[in-house]
Structures are given as C-alpha cells and as structure tokens.
C-alpha atoms as a PDB file:
ATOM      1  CA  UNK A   1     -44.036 -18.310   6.969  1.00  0.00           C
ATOM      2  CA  UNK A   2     -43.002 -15.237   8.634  1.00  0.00           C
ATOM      3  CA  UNK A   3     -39.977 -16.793  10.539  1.00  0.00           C
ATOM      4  CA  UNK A   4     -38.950 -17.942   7.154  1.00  0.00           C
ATOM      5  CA  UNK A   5     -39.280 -15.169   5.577  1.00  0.00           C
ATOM      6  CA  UNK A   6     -37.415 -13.354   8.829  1.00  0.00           C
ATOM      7  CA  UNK A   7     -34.408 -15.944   8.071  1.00  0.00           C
ATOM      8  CA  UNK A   8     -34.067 -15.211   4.586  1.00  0.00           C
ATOM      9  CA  UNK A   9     -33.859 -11.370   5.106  1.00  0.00           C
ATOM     10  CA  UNK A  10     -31.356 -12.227   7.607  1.00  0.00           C
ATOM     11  CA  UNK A  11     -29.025 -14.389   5.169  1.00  0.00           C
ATOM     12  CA  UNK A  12     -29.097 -11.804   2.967  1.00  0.00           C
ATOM     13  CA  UNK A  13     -28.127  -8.866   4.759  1.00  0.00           C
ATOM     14  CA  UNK A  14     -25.587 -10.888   6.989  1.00  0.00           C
ATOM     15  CA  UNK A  15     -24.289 -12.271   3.365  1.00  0.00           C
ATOM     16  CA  UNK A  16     -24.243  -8.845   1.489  1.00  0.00           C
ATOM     17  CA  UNK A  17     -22.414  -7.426   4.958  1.00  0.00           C
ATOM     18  CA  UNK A  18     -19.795  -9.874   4.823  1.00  0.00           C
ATOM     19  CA  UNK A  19     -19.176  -9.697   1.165  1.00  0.00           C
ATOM     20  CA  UNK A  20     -18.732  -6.133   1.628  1.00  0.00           C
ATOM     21  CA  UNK A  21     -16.382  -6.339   3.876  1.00  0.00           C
ATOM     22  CA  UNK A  22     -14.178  -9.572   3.240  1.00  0.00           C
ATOM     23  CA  UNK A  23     -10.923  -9.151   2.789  1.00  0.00           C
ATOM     24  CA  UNK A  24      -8.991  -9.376  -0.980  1.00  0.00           C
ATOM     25  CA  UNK A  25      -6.709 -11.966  -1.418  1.00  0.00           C
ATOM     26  CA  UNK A  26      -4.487  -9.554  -2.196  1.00  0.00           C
ATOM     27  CA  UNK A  27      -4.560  -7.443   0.887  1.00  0.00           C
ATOM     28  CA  UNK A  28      -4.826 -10.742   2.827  1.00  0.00           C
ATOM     29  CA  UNK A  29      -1.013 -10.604   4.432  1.00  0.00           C
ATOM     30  CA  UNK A  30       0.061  -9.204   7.710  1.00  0.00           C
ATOM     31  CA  UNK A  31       3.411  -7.791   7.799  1.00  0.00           C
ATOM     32  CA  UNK A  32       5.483  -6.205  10.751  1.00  0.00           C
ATOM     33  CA  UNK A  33       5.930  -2.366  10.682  1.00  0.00           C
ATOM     34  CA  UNK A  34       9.235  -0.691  10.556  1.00  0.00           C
ATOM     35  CA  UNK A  35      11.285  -0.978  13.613  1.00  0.00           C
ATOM     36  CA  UNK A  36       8.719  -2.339  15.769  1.00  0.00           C
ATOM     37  CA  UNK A  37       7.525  -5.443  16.610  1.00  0.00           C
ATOM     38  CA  UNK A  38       3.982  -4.332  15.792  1.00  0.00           C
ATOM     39  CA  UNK A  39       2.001  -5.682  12.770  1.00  0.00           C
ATOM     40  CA  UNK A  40      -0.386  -4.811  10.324  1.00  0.00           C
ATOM     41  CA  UNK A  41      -2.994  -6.588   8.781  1.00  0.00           C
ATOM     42  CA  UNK A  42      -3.285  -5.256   5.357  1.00  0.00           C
ATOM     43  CA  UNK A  43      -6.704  -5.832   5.432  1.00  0.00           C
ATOM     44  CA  UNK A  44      -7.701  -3.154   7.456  1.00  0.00           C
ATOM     45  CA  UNK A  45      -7.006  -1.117   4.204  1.00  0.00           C
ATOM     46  CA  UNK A  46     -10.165  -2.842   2.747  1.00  0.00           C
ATOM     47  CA  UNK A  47     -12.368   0.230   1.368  1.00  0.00           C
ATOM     48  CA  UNK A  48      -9.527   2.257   1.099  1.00  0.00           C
ATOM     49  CA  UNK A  49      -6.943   3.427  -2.028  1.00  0.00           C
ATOM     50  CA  UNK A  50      -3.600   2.370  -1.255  1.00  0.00           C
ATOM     51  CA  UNK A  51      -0.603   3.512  -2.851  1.00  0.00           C
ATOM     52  CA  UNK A  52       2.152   0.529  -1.892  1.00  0.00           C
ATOM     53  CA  UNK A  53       6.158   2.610  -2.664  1.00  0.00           C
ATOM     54  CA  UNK A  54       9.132   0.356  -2.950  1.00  0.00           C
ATOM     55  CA  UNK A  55      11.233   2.900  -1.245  1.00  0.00           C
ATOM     56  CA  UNK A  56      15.140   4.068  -0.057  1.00  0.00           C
ATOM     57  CA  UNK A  57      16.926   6.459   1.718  1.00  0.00           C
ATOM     58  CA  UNK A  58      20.125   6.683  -0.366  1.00  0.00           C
ATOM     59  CA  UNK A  59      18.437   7.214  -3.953  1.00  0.00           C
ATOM     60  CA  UNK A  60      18.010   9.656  -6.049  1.00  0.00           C
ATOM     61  CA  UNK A  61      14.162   9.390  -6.206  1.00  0.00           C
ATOM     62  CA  UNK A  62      14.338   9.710  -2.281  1.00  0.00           C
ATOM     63  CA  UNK A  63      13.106  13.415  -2.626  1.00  0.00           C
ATOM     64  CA  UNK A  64       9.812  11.423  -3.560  1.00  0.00           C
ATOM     65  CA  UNK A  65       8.850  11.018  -0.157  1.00  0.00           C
ATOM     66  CA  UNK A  66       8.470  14.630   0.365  1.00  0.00           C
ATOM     67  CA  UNK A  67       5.925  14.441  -2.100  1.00  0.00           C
ATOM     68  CA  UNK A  68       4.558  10.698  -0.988  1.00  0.00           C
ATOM     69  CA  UNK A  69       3.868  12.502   2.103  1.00  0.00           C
ATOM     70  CA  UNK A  70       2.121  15.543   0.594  1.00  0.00           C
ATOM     71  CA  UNK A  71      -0.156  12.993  -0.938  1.00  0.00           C
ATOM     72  CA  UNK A  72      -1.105  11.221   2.154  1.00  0.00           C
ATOM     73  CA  UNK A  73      -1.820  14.403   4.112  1.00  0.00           C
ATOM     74  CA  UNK A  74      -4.194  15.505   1.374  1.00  0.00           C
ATOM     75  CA  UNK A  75      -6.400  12.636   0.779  1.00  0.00           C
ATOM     76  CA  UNK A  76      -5.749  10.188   3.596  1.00  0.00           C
ATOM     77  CA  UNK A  77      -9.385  11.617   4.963  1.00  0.00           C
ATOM     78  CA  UNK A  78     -10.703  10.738   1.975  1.00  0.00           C
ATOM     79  CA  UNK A  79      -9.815   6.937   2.919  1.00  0.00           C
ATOM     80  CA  UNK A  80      -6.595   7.020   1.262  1.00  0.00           C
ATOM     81  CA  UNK A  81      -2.901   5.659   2.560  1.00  0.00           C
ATOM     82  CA  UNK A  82       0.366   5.730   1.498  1.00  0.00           C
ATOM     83  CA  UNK A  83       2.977   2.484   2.510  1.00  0.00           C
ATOM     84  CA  UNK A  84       6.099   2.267   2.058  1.00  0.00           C
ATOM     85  CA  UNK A  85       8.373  -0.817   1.585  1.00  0.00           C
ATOM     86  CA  UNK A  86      12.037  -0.164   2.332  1.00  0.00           C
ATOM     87  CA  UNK A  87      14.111  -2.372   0.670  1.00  0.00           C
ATOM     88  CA  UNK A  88      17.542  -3.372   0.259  1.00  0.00           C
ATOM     89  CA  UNK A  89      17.018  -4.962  -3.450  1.00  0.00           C
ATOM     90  CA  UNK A  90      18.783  -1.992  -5.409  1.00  0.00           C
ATOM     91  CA  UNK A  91      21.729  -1.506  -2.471  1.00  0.00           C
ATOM     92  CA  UNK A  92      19.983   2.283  -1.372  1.00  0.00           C
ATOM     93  CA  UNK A  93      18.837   1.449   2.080  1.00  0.00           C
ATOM     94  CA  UNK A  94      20.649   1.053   5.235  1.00  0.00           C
ATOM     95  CA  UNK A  95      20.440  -2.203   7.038  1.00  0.00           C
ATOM     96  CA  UNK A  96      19.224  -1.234  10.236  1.00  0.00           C
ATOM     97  CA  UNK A  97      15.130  -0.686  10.475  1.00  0.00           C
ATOM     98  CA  UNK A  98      15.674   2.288  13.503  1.00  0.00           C
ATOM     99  CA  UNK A  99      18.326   4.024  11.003  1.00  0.00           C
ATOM    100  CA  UNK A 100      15.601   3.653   7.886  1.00  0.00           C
ATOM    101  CA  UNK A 101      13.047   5.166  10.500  1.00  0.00           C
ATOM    102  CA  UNK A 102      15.131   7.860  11.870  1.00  0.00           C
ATOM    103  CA  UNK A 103      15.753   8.954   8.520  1.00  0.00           C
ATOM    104  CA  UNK A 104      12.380   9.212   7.107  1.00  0.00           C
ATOM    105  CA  UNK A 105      11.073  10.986  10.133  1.00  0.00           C
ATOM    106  CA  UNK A 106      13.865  13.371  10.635  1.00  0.00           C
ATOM    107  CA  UNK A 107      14.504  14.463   6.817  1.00  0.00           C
ATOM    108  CA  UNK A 108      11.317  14.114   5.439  1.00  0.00           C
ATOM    109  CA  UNK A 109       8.565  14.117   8.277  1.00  0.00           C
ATOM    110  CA  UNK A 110       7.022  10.691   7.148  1.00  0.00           C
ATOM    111  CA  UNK A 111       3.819   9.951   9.264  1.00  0.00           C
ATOM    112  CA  UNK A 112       2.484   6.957   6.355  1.00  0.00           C
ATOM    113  CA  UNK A 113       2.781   3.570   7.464  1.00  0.00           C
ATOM    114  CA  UNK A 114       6.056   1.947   6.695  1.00  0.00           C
ATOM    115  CA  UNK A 115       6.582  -1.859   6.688  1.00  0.00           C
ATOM    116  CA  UNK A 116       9.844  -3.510   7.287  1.00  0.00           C
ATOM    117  CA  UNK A 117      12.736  -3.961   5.214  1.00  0.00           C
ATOM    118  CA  UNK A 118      12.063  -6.380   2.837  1.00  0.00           C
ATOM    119  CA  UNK A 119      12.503  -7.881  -0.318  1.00  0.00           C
ATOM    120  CA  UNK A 120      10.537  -6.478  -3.370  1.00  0.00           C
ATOM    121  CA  UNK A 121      11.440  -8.885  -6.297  1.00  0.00           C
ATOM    122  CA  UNK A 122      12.677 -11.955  -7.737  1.00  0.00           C
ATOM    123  CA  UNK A 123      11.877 -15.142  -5.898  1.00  0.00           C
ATOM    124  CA  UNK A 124      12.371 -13.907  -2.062  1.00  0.00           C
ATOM    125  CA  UNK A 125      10.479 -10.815  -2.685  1.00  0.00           C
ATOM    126  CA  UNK A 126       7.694 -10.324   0.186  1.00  0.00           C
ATOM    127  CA  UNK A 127       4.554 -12.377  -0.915  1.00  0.00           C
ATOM    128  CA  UNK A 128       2.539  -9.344  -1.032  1.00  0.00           C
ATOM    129  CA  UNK A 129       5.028  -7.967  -3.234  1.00  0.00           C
ATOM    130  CA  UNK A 130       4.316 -11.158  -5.623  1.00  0.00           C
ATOM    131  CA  UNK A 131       1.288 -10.491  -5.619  1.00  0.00           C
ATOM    132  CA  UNK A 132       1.633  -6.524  -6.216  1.00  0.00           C
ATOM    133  CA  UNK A 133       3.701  -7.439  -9.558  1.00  0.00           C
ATOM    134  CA  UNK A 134       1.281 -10.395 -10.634  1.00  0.00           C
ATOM    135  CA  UNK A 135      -1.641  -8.261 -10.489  1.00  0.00           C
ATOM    136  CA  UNK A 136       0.152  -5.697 -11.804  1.00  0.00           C
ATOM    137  CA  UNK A 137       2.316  -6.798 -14.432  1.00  0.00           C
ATOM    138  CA  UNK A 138       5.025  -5.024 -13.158  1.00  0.00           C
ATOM    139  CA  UNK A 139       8.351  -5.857 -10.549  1.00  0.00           C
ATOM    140  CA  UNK A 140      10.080  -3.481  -9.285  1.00  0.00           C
ATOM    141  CA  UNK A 141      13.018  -2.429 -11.316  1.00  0.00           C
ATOM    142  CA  UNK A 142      14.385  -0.014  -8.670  1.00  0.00           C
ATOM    143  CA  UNK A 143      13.582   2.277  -5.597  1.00  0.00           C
ATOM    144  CA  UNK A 144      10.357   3.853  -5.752  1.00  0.00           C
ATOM    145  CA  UNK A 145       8.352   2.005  -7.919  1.00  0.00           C
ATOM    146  CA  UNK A 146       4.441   2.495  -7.076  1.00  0.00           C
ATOM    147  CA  UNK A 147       1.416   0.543  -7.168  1.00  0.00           C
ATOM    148  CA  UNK A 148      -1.932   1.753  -6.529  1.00  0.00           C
ATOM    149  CA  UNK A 149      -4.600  -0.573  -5.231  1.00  0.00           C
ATOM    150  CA  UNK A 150      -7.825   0.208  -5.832  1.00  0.00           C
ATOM    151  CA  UNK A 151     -10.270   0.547  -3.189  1.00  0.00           C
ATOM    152  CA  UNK A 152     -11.784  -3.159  -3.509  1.00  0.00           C
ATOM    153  CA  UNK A 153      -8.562  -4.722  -3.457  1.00  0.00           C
ATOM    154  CA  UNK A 154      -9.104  -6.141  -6.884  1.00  0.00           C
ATOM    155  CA  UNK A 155      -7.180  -3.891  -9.163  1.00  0.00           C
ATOM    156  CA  UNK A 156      -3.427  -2.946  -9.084  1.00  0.00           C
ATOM    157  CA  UNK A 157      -1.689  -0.661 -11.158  1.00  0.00           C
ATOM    158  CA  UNK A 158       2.164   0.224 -11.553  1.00  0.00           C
ATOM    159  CA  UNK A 159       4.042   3.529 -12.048  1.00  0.00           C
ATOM    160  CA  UNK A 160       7.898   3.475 -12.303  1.00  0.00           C
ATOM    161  CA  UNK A 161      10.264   5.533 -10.687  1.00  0.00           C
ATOM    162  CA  UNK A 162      10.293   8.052 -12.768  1.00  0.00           C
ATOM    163  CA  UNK A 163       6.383   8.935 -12.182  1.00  0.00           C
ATOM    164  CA  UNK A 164       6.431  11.580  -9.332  1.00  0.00           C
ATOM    165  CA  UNK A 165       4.055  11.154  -7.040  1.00  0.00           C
ATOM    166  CA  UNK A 166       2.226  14.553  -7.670  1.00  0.00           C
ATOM    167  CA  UNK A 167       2.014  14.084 -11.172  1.00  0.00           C
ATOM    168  CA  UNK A 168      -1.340  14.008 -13.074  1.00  0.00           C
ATOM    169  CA  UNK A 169      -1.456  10.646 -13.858  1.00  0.00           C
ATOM    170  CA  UNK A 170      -1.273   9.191 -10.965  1.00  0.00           C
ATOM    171  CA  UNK A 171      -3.055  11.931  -8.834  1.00  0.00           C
ATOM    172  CA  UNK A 172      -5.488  11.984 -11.280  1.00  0.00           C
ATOM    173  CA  UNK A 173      -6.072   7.445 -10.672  1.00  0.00           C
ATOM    174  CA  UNK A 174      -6.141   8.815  -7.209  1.00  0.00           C
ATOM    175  CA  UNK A 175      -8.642  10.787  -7.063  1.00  0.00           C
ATOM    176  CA  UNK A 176     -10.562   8.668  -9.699  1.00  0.00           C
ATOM    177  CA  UNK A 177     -10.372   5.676  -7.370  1.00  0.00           C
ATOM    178  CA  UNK A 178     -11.508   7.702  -4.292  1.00  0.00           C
ATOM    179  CA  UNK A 179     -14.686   9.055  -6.348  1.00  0.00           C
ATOM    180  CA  UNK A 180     -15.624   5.622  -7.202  1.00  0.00           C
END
C-alpha cells in the first residue's frame, strides 16, 4: 500500500513538474542568432515575457531600439527579454547579418538577443513568425511591429509601429505580465 501510494505521489509531482515546464507550441522553434552560427531554442524563454520586434536599421522607427533596449535593461531581471527579428520584408535592412550586427551594437548599444535575417510575413515568413501573427491576429505591416508573449507562451499580443516601446500601454502589459 505504501509503495503505491509512494508511486502515485511520484506521478504527480514528476507530472505537475513537467507540465510546468513544457515547452509552448509556440515557443517550440529554434532559430540561428544574428551573424553566428549559434542557435536558440526559443524555449528557453518558457517562464519568461518576451517582447518579439520585427526590426531595421534604415527606418524611421529605428530610434526604437534605443528605447527596446532601455526596456530590456530594466526588467530583463525580472525574467523579461527583448528579440529582435531583422528583416528585409519592407527593403530597411542591409543584406549582410555582420553589417545588421555592427550597426545595432555600434549606434545603439543592443545587448537583446537578435535572430537572423528573416522573413516576417506572407507565405515565407519564419514559422515562428506564423505563428506570432496567428496567435496574434496581426502580420507585420512594416519595421518594428511588436508582439508580446506572455509568460506561459499561450498568449500573444500585437502593437504596430507606431506604439513606442516606452509607452504606457505596452509597458504597462509588461509589467502586468511580469506580476502575474
């Protein structure tokens, strides 16, 4: 009776555990970082907010990173990330990954994870992009576009352009989501 009852204790906290931490479809991609061969598993972002930025270095919005990056310095130890997406959908970015690098370090001091160059809409658009404008009812119309993904993966919600990235809405979802 006791090694029964020792089994099902175990199934349940080994089930609850791995619940907990299983991956959401949605974060379930793994996509190469910018100018590197390196990966990264979008899953290890489980638990955390993540604001995804369809981004560009020749844009007018591209004064947004300064701001993007004022944002991940203030909550990212609060479990919070910023990624950015370049792409070359809207005809903004250049077409080498080490210039798009160069640039964001140089002019604006990015330190947030940045993915590769890739496609953001229409039919090639990076799966996890799909997915970002499925859940979100929202493609990218042009650079900068945001989506914030809340800490269980589950919900997504979009912010044009336009919405800075230190404006109350969306800090205010941001914080909201990290109180949760």
């Amino acid at each position: 009776m006791r090694l029964v009852l020792a089994l099902l204790i175990s199934l349940c906290f080994f089930g609850i555990t791995q619940f907990v931490s299983a991956c959401s479809e949605l974060l379930d991609h793994e996509i190469r970082l910018l100018d590197s061969d390196e990966k990264l598993n979008l899953c290890e972002l489980t638990g955390k907010s993540v604001l995804v930025v369809n981004v560009a270095s020749r844009c007018g919005y591209t004064n947004q990173y300064t701001e993007l990056q004022r944002l991940y310095e203030t909550y990212s130890e609060k479990g919070f990330v910023v990624l950015g997406v370049p792409s070359r959908d809207f005809y903004q970015e250049f077409r080498d990954d080490s210039k798009v690098s160069e640039f964001c370090s140089t002019e604006y001091g990015v330190t947030f994870p940045m993915l590769t160059t890739s496609k953001v809409k229409g039919s090639k658009a990076l799966p996890f992009f799909k997915k970002l404008a499925e859940a979100s009812g929202m493609e990218p119309n042009w650079n900068f576009n945001k989506y914030l993904i809340s800490k269980d993966g589950l919900t997504v919600e979009g912010f044009r352009s336009k919405v800075k990235p230190s404006s109350e809405e969306l800090t205010y979802k941001i914080t909201t989501d990290l109180n949760s």
